[in-house]
Protein backbone atom coordinates (compact mmCIF):
# COMPACT_ATOMS: atom_id res chain seq x y z
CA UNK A 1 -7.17 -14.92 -19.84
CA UNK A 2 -6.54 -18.40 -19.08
CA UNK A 3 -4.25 -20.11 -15.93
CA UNK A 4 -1.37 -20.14 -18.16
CA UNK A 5 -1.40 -16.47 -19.36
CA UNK A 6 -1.91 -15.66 -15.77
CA UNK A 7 1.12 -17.73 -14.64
CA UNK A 8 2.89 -16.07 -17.21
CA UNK A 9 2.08 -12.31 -15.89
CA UNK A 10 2.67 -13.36 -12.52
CA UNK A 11 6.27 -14.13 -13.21
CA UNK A 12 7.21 -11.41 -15.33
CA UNK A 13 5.48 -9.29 -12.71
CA UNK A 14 8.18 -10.72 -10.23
CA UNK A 15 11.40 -10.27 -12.85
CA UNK A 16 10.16 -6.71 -14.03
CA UNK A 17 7.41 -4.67 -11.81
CA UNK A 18 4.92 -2.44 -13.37
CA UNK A 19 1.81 -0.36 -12.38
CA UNK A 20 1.54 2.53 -10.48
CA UNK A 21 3.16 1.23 -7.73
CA UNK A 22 6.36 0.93 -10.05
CA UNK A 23 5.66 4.42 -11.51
CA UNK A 24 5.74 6.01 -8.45
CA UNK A 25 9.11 4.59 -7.27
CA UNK A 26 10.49 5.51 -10.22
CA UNK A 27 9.35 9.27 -10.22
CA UNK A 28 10.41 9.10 -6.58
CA UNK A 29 13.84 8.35 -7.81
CA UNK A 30 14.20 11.13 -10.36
CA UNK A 31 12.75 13.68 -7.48
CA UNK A 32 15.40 12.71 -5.32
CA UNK A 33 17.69 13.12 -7.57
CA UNK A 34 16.71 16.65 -8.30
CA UNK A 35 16.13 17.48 -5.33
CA UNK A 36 19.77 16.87 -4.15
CA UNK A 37 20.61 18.95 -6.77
CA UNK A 38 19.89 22.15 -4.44
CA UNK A 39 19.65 20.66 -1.06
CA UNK A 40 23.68 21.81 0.89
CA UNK A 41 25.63 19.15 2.65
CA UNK A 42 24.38 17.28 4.51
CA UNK A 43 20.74 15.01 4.74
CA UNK A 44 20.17 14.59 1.46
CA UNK A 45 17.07 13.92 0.27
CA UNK A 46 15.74 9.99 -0.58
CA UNK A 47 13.75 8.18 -2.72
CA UNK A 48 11.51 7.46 0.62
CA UNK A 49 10.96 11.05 1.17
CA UNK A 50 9.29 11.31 -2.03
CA UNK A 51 6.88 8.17 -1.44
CA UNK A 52 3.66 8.69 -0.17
CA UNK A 53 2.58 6.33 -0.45
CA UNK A 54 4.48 2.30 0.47
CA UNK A 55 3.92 -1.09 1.66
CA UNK A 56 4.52 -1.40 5.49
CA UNK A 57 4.76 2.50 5.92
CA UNK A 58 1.93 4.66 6.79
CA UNK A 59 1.04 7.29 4.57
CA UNK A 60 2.45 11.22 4.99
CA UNK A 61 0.11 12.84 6.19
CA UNK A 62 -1.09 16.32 4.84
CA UNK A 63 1.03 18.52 7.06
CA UNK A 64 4.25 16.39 6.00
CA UNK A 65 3.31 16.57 2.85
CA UNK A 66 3.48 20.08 2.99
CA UNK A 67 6.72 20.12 5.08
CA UNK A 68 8.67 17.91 1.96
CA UNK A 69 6.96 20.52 -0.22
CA UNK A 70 8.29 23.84 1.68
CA UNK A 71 11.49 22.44 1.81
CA UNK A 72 12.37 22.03 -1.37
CA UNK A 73 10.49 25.11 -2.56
CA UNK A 74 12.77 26.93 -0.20
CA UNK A 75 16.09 25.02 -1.48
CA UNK A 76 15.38 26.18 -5.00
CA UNK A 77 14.50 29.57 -4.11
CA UNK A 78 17.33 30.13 -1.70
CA UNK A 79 19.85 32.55 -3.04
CA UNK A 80 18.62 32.55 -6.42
CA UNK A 81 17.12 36.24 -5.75
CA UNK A 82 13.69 34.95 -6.60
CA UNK A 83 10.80 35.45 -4.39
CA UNK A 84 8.20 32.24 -4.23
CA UNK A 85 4.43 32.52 -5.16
């Protein structure tokens, strides 16, 4: 790859994002999305909740990872009559 295909990347990298990075704020969006689905009034739940991983934020740790997890477990399980694994 030469300076000019680079240069080239670079700014389409800056119109349109890809990667993993991209991927995973993109998943994060459809999760939220879901997930307010069968969350009541109130907080509903954000694309940031969904994230563990972002620039300039530290990551979840396990236990809040686990927290995110339990709650929406128990949001889809309330009332339905089903009993969680």
């Amino acid at each position: 790859m030469d300076s000019r295909d680079l240069t080239f990347w670079i700014a389409f990298f800056s119109v349109r994002p890809f990667g993993n990075v991209r991927d995973d704020m993109r998943m994060a969006r459809i999760c939220s999305v879901m997930a307010s689905l069968w969350t009541s009034k109130g907080r509903r739940p954000r694309e940031v909740d969904f994230m563990f991983f972002q620039e300039g934020r530290a990551a979840q740790s396990p236990a809040q990872i686990r927290a995110v997890c339990y709650q929406v477990h128990t949001s889809l399980t309330r009332g339905s009559g089903k009993r969680g694994s």
